[in-house]
C-alpha atoms as a PDB file:
ATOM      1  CA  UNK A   1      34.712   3.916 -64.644  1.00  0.00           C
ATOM      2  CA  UNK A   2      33.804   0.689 -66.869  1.00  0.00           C
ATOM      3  CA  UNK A   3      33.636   2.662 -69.866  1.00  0.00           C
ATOM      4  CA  UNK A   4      36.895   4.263 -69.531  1.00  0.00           C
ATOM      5  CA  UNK A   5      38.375   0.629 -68.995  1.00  0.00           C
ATOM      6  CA  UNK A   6      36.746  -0.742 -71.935  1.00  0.00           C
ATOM      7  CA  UNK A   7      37.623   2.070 -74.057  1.00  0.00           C
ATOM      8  CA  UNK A   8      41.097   1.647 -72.515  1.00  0.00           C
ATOM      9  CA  UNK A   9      41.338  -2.096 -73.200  1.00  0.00           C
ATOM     10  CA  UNK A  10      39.767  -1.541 -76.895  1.00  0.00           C
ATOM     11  CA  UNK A  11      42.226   1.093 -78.125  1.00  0.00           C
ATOM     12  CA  UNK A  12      44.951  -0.998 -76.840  1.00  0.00           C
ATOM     13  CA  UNK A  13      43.206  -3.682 -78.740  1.00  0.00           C
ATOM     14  CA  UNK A  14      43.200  -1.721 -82.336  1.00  0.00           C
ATOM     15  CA  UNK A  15      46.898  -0.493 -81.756  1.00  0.00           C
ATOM     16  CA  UNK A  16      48.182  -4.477 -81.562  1.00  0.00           C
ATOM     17  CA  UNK A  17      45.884  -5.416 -84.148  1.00  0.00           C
ATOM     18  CA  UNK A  18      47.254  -2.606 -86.878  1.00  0.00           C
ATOM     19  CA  UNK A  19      50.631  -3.542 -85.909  1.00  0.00           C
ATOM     20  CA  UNK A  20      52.657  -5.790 -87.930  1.00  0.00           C
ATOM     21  CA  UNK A  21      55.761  -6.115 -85.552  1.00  0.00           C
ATOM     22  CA  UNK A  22      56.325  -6.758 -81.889  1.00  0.00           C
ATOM     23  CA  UNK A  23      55.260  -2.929 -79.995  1.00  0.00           C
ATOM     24  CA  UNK A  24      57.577  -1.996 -77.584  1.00  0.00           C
ATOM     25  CA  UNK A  25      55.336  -1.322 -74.168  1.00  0.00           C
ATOM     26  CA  UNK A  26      56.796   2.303 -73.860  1.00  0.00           C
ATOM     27  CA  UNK A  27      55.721   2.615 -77.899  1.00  0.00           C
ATOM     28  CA  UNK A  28      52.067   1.543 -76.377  1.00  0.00           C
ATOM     29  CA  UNK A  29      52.184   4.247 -73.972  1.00  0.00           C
ATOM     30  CA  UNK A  30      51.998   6.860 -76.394  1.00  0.00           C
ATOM     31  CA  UNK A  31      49.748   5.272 -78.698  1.00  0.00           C
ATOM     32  CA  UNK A  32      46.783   4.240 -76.217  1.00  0.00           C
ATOM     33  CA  UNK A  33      45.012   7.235 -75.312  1.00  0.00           C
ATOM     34  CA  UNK A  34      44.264   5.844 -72.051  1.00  0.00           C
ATOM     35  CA  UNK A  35      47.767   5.828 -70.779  1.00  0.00           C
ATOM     36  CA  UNK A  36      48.262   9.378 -71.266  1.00  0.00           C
ATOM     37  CA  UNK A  37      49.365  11.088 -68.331  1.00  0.00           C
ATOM     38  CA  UNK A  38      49.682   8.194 -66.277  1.00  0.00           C
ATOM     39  CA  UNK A  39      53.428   7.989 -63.897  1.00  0.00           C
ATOM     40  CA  UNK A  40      55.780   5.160 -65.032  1.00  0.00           C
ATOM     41  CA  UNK A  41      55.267   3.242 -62.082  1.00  0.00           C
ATOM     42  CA  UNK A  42      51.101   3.367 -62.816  1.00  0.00           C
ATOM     43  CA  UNK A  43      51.518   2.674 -66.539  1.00  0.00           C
ATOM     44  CA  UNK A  44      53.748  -0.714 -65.247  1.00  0.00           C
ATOM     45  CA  UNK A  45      50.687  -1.779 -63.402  1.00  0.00           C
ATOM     46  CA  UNK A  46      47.609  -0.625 -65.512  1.00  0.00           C
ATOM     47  CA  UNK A  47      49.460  -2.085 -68.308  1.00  0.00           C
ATOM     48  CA  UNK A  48      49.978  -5.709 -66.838  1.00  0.00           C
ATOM     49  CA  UNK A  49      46.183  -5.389 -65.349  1.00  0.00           C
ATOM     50  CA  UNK A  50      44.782  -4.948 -69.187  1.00  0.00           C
ATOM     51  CA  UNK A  51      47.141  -7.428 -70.667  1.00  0.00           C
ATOM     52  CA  UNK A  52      46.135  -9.793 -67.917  1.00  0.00           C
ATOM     53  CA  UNK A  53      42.139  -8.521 -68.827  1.00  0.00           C
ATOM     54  CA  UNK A  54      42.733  -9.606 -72.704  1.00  0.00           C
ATOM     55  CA  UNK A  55      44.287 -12.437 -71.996  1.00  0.00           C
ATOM     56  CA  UNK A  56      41.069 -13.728 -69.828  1.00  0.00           C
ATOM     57  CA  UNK A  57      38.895 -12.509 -72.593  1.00  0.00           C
ATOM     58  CA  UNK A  58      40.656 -15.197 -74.662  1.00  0.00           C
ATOM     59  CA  UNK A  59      42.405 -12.124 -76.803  1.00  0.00           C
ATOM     60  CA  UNK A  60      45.949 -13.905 -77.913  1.00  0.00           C
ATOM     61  CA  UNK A  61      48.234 -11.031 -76.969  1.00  0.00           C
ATOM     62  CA  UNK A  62      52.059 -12.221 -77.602  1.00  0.00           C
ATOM     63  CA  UNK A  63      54.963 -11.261 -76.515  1.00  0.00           C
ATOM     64  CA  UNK A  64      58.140 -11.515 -78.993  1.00  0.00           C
ATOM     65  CA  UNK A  65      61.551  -9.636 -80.300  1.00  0.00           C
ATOM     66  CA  UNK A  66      61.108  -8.247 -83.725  1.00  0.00           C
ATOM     67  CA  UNK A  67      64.755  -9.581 -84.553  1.00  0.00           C
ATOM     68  CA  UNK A  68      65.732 -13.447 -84.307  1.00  0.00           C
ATOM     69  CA  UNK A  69      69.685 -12.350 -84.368  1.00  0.00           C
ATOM     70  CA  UNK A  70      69.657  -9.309 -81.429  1.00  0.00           C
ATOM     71  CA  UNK A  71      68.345  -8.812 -78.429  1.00  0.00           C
ATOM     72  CA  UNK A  72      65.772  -6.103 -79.348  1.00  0.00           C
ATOM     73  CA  UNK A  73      63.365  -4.831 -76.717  1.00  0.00           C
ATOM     74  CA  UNK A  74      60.415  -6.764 -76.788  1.00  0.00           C
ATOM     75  CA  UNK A  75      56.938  -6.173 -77.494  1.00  0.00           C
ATOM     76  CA  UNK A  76      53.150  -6.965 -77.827  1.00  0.00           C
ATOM     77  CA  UNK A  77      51.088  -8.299 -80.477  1.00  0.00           C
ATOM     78  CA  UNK A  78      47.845  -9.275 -81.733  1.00  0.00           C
ATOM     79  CA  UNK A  79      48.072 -11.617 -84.667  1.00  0.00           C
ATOM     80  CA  UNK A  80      45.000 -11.315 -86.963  1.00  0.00           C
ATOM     81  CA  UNK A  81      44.649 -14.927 -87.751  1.00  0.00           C
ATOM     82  CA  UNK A  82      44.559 -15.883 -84.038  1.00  0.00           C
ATOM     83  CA  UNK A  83      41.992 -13.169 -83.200  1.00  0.00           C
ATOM     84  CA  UNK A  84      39.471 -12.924 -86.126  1.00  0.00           C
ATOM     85  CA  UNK A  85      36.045 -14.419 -86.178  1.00  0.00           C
ATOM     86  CA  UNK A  86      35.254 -16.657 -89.038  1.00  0.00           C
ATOM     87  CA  UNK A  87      32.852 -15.508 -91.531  1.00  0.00           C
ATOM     88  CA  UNK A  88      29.347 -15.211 -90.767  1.00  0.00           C
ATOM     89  CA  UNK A  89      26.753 -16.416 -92.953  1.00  0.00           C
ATOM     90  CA  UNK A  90      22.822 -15.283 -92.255  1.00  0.00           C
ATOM     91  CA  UNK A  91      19.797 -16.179 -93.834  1.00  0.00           C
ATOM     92  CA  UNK A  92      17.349 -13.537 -95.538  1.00  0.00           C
ATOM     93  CA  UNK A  93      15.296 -13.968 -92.649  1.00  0.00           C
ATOM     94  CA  UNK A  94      17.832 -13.568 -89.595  1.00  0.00           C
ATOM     95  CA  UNK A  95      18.924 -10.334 -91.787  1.00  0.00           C
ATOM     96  CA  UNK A  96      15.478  -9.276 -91.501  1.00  0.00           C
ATOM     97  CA  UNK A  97      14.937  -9.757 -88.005  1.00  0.00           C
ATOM     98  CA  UNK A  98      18.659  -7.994 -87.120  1.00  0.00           C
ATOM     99  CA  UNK A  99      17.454  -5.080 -89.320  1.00  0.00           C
ATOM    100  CA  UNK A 100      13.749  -4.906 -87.396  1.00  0.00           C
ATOM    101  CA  UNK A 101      15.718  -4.840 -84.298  1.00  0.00           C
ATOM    102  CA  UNK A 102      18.248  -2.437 -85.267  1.00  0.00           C
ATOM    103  CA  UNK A 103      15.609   0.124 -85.990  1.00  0.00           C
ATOM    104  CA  UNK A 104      14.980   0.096 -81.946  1.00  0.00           C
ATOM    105  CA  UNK A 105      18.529   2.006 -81.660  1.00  0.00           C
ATOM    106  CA  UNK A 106      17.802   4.641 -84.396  1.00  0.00           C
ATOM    107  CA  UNK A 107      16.864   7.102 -82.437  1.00  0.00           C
ATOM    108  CA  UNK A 108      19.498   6.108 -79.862  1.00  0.00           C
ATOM    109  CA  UNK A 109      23.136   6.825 -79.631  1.00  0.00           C
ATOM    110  CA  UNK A 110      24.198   4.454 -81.638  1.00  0.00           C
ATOM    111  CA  UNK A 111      22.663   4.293 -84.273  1.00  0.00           C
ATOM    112  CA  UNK A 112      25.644   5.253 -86.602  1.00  0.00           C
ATOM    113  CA  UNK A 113      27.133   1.914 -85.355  1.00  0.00           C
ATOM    114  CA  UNK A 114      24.262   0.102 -86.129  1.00  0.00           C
ATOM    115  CA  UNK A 115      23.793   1.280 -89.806  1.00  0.00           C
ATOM    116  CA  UNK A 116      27.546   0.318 -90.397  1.00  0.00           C
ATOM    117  CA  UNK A 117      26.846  -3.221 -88.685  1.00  0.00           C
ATOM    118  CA  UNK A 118      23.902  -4.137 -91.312  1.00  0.00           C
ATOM    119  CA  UNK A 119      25.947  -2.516 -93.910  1.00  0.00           C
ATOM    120  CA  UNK A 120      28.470  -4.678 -93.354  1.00  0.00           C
ATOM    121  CA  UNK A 121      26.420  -7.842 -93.724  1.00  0.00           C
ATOM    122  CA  UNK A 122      26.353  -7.582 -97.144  1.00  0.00           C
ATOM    123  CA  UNK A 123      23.108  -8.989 -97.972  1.00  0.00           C
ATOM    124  CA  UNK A 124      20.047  -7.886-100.062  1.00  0.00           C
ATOM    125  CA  UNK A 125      17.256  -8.223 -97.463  1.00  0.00           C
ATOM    126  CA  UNK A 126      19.191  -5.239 -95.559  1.00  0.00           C
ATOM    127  CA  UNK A 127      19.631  -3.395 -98.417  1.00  0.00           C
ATOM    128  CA  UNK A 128      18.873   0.474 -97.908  1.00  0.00           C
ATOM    129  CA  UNK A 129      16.155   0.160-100.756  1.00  0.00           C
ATOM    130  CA  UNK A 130      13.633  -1.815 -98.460  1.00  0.00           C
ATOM    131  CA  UNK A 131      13.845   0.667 -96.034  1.00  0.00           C
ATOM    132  CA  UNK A 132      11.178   2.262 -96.544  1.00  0.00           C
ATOM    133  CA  UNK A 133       8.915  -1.101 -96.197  1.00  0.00           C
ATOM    134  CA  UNK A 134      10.445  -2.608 -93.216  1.00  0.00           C
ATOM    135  CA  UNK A 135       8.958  -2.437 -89.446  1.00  0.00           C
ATOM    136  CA  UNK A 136       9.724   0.779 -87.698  1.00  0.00           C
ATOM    137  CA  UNK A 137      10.376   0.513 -84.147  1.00  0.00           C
ATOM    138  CA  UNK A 138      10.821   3.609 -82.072  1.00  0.00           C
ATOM    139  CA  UNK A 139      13.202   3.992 -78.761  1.00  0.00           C
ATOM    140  CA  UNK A 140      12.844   8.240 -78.875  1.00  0.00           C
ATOM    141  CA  UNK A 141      11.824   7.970 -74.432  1.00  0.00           C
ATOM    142  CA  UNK A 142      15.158   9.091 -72.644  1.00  0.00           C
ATOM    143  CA  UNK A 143      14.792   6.805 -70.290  1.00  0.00           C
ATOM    144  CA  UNK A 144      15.119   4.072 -72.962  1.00  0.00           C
ATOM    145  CA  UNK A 145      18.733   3.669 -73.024  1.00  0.00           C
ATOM    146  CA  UNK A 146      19.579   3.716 -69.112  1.00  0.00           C
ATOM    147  CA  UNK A 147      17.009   1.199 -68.909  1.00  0.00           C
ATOM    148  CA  UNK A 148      18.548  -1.198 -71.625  1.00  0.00           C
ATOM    149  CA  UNK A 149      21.894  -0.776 -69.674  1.00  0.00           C
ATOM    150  CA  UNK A 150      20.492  -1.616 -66.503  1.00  0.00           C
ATOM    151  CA  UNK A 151      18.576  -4.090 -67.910  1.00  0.00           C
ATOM    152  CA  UNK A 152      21.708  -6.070 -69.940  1.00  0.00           C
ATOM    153  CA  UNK A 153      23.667  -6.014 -66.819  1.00  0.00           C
ATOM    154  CA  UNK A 154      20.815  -6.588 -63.855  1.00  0.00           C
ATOM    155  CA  UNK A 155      21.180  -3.160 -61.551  1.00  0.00           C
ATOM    156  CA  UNK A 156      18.410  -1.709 -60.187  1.00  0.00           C
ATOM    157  CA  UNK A 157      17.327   1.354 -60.951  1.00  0.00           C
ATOM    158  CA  UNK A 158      15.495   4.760 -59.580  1.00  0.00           C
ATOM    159  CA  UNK A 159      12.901   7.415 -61.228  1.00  0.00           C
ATOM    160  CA  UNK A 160      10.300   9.470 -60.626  1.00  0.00           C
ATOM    161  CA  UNK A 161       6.706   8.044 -62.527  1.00  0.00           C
ATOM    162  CA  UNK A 162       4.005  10.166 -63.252  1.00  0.00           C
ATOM    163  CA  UNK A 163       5.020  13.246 -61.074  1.00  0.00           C
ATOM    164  CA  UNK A 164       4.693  10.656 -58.225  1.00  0.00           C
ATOM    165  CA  UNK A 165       7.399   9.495 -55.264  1.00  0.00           C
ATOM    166  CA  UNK A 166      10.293   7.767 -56.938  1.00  0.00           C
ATOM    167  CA  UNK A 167      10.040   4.502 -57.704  1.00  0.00           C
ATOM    168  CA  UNK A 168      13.402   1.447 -57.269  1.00  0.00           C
ATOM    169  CA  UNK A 169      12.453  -1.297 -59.569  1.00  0.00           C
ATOM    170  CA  UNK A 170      14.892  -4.176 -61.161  1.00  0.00           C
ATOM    171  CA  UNK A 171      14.412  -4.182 -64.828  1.00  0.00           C
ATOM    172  CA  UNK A 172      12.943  -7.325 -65.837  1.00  0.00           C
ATOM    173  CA  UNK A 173      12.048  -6.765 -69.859  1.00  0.00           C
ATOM    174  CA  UNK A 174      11.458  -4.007 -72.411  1.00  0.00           C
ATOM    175  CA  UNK A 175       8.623  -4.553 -74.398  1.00  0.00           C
ATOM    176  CA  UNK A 176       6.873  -2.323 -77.177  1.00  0.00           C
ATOM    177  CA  UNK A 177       3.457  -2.650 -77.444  1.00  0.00           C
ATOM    178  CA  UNK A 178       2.061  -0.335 -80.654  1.00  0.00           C
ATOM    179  CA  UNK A 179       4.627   2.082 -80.742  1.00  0.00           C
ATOM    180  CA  UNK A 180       5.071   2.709 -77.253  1.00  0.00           C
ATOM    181  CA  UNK A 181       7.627   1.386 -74.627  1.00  0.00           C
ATOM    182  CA  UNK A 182       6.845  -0.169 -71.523  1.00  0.00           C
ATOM    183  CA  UNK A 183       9.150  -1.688 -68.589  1.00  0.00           C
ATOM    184  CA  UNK A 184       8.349  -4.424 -66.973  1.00  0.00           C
ATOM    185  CA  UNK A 185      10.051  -5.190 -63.658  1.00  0.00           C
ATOM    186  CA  UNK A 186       9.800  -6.190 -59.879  1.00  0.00           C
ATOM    187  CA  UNK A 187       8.621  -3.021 -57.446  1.00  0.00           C
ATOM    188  CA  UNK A 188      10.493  -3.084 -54.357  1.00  0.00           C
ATOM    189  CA  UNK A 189       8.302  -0.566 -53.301  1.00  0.00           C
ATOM    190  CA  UNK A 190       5.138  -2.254 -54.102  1.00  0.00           C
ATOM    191  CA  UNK A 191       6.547  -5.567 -53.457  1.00  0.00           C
ATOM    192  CA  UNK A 192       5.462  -6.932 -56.775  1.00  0.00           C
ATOM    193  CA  UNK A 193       6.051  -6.705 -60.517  1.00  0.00           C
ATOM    194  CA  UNK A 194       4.535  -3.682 -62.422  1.00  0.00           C
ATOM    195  CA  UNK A 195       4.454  -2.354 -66.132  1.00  0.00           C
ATOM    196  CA  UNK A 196       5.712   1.108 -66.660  1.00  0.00           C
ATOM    197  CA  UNK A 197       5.220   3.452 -69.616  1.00  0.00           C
ATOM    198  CA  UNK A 198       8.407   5.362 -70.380  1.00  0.00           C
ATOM    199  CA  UNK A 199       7.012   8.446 -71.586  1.00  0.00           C
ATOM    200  CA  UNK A 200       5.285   8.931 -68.528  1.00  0.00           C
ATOM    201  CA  UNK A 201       9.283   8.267 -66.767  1.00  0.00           C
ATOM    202  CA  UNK A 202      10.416  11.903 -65.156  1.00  0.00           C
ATOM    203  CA  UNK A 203      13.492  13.330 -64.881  1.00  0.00           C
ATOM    204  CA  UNK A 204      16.327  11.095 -64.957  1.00  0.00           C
ATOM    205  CA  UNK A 205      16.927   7.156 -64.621  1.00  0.00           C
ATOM    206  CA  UNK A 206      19.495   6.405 -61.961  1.00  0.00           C
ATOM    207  CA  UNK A 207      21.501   3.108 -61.716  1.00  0.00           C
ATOM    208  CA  UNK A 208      21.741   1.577 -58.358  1.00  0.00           C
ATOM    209  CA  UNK A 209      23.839  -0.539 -56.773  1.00  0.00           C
ATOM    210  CA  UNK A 210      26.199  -3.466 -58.343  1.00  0.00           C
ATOM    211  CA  UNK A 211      25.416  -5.303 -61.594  1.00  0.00           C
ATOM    212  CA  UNK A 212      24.070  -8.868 -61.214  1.00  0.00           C
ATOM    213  CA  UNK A 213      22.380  -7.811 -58.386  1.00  0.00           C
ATOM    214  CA  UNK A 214      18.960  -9.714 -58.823  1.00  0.00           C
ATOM    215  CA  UNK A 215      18.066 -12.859 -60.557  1.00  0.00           C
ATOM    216  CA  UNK A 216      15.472 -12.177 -63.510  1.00  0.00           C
ATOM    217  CA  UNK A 217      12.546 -15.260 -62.537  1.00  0.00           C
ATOM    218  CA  UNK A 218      12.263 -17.683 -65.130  1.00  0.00           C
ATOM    219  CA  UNK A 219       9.278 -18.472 -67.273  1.00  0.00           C
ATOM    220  CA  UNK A 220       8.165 -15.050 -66.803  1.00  0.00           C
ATOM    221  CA  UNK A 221       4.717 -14.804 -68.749  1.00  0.00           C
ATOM    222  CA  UNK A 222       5.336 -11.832 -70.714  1.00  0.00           C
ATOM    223  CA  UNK A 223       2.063 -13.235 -72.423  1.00  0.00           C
ATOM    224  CA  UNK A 224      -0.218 -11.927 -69.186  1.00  0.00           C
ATOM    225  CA  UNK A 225       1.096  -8.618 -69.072  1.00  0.00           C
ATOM    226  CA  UNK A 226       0.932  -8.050 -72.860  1.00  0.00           C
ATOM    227  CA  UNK A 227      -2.985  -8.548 -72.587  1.00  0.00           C
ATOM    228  CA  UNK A 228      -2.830  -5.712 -69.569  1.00  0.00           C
ATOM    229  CA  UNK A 229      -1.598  -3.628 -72.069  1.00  0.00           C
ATOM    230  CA  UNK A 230      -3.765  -4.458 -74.923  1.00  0.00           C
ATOM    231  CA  UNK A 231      -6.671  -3.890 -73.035  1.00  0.00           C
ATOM    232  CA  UNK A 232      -5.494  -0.369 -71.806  1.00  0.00           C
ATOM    233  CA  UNK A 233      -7.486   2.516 -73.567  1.00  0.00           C
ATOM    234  CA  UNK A 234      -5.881   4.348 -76.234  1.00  0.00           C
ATOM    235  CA  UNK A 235      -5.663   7.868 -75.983  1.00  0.00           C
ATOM    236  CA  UNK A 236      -6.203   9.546 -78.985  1.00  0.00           C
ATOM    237  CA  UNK A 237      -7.928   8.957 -82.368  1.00  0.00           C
ATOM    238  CA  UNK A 238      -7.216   9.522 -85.780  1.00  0.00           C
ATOM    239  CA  UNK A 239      -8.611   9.500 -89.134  1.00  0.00           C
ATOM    240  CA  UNK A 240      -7.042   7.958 -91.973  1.00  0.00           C
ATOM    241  CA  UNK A 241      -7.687   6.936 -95.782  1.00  0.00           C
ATOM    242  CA  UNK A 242      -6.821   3.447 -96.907  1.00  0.00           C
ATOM    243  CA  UNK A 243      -6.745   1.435 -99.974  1.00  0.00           C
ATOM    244  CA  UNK A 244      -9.734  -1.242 -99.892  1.00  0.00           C
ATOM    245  CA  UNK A 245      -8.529  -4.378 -99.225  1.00  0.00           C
ATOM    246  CA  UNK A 246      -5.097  -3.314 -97.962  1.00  0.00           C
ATOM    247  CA  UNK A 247      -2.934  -2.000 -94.875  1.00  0.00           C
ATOM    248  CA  UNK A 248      -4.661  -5.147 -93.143  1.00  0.00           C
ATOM    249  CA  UNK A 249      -2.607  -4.363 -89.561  1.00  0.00           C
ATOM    250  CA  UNK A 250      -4.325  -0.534 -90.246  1.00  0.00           C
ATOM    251  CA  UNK A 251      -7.828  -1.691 -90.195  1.00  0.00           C
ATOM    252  CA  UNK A 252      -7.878  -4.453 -87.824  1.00  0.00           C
ATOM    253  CA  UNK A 253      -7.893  -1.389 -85.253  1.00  0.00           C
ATOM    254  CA  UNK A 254     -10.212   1.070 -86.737  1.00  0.00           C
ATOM    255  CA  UNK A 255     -14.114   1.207 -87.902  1.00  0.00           C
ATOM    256  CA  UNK A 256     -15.163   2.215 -91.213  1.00  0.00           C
ATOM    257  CA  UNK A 257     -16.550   6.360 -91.493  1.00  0.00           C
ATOM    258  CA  UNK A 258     -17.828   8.502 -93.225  1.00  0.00           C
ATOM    259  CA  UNK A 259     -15.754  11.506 -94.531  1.00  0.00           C
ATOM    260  CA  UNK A 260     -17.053  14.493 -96.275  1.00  0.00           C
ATOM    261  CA  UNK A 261     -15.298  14.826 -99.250  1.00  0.00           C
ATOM    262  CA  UNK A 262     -14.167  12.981-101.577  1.00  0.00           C
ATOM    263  CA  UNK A 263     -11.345  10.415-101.269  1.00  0.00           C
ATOM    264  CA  UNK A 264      -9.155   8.984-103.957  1.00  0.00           C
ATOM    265  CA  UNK A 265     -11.025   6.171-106.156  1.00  0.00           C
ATOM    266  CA  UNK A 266     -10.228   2.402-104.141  1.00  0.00           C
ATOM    267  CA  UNK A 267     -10.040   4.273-100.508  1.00  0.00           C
ATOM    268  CA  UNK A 268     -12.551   4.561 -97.661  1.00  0.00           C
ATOM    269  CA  UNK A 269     -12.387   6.539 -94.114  1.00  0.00           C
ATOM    270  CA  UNK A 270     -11.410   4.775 -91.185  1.00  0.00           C
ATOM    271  CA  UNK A 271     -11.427   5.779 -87.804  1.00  0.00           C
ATOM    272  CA  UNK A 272      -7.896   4.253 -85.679  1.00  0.00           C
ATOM    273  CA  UNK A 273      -7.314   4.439 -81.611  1.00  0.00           C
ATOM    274  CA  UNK A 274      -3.718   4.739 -80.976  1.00  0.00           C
ATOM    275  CA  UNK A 275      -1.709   5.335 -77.933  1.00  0.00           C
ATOM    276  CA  UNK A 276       1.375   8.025 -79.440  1.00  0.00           C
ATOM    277  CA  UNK A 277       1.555   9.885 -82.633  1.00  0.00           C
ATOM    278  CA  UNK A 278       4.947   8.474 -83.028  1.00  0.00           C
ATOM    279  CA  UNK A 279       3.774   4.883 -83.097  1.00  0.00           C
ATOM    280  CA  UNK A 280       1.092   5.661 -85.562  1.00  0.00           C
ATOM    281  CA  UNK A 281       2.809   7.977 -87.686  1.00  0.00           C
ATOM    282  CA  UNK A 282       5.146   4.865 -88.221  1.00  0.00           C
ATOM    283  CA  UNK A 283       2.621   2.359 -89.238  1.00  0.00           C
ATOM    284  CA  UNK A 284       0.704   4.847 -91.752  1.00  0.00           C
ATOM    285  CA  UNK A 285       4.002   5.562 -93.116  1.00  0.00           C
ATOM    286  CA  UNK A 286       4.768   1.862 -93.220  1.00  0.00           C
ATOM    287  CA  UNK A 287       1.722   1.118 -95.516  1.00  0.00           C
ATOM    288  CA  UNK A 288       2.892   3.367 -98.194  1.00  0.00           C
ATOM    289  CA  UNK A 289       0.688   4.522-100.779  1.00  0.00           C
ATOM    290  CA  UNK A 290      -2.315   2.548 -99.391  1.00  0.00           C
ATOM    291  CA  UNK A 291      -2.595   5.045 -96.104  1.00  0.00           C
ATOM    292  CA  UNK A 292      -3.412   8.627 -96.470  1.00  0.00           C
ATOM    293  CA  UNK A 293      -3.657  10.524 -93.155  1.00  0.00           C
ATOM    294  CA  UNK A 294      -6.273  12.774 -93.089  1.00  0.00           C
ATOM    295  CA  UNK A 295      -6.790  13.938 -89.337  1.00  0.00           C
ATOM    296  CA  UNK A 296      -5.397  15.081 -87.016  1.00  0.00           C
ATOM    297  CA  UNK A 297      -3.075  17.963 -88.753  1.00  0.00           C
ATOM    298  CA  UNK A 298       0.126  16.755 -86.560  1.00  0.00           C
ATOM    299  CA  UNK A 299      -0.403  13.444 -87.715  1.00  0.00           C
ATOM    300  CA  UNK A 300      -0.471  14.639 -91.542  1.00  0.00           C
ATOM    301  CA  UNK A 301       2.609  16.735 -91.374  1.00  0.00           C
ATOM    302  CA  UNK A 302       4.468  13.354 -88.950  1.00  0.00           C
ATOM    303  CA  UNK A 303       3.834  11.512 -91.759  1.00  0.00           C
ATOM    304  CA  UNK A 304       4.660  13.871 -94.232  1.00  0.00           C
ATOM    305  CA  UNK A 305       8.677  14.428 -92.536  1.00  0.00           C
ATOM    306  CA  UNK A 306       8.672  10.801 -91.923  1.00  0.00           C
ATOM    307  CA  UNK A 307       8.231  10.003 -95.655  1.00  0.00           C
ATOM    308  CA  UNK A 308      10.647  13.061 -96.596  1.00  0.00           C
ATOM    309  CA  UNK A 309      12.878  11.480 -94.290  1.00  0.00           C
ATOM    310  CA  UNK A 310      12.937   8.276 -95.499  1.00  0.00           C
ATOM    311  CA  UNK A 311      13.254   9.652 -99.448  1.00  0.00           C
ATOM    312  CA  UNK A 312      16.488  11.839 -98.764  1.00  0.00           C
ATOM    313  CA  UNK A 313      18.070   8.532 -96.655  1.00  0.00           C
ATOM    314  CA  UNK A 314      17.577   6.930-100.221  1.00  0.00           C
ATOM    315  CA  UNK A 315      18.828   9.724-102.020  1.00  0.00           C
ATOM    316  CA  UNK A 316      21.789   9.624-100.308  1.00  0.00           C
ATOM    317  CA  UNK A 317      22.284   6.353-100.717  1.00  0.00           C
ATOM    318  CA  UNK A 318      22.547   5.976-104.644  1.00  0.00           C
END
């Protein structure tokens, strides 16, 4: 129901913004999607209710006669000067950090939207040619987005964890620890806050209740349960060529190994824990030509697509 209303409310938005005279309400009608096949007497009131909506939103709707001389019907409005932001100006580095975090929403259903935001900032540090060197943070778990909406507007929510009983929990704070997601919230079952790891989320996340049902608790240590998840075991491990003396954030992880054949001249064999493929395959990727995977075979060909990927998105971009 809240998404109908604010698609409602932001068509009617657009349609007094592109117009440069007064629009008769009945001319509205037609032109809002949302009043189709509404009775007269329901338009009269949805109408007034989203005007009134607007109008608390501080939106400047007017009201006015396109003709100073007759008594024309009269209309609605939006004037552009009233209701435009001014221009916004953002350091290299807050670029940078908007770009990092729009990668969280790539995989996410809108990530269109948030291509065409960065594009629109205009500047160099989100150009699409430092792509392929920036952070890569993946939000591919289903139960990603349901969360973030629950999340942004404080409902609680329901899922099944692990093949276990379903678990109610308000969602506290999404946090990604090396490439994987975890929630962090309050357990009304277990009557105290627990970490959850959204791949291992089943079947779907259900909203309950109203929003700003529960109060998030201030000075939350996000610190302590960040070291809980550092010092969880990872579950795999890979083999992977680096340069020497490079892709520092690669070998801070690993050990040094032997391989059997020979490497490139300027690379060694290390051995790296990591929790998902996905996560990894990122960070290899990441380091460019100082990373060559070497083992597992489906983290080879993950990097492989991931670097094809990233070489037809600049492609397309010239």
């Amino acid at each position: 129901m809240a998404s109908k209303k604010s698609e409602r409310l932001m068509n009617l938005v657009i349609a007094l913004l592109s117009a440069r005279r007064f629009v008769p309400k009945e001319q509205l009608r037609t032109l809002v999607a949302g009043y189709h096949g509404l009775s007269d007497e329901a338009y009269e009131r949805q109408f007034e209710r989203d005007k009134n909506d607007l109008r608390a939103m501080g939106v400047p709707v007017e009201m006015g006669s396109n003709s100073a001389l007759f008594d024309d019907e009269m209309g609605y409005r939006i004037q552009r000067a009233a209701f435009q932001l001014p221009k916004i100006e953002f350091t290299p580095e807050e670029v940078a950090a908007l770009a990092a975090a729009s990668q969280v929403w790539q995989q996410a259903t809108v990530a269109e939207s948030t291509a065409r935001a960065l594009a629109k900032l205009g500047s160099d540090a989100a150009d699409s040619s430092l792509k392929a060197f920036a952070p890569s943070v993946n939000a591919k778990d289903a139960a990603f987005l349901p969360l973030w909406r629950a999340l942004t507007t404080r409902r609680a929510v329901a899922f099944g964890y692990r093949d276990g009983p379903e678990r109610t929990v308000e969602p506290w704070r999404l946090v990604s620890r090396r490439g994987t997601w975890y929630l962090l919230g309050y357990d009304r079952g277990k009557g105290e806050p627990r970490t959850f790891r959204l791949s291992r989320i089943s079947g779907a996340v259900r909203s309950l209740g109203k929003p700003e049902a529960f109060t998030v608790p201030t000075g939350l240590d996000i610190t302590a349960y960040l070291k809980e998840l550092d010092a969880s075991p990872a579950d795999a491990v890979a083999l992977v060529a680096i340069r020497d003396g490079r892709a520092a954030d690669l070998t801070a992880r690993g050990e040094p190994v032997e391989w059997p054949t020979a490497l490139p001249p300027g690379f060694s064999a290390w051995r790296l824990s990591y929790h998902t493929r996905t996560g990894l395959v990122a960070d290899v990727a990441t380091a460019g030509c100082d990373a060559l995977p070497l083992d597992p075979p489906e983290l080879v060909m993950g990097v492989r697509a991931h670097l094809s990927g990233l070489i037809a998105n600049l492609e397309g971009a010239r």
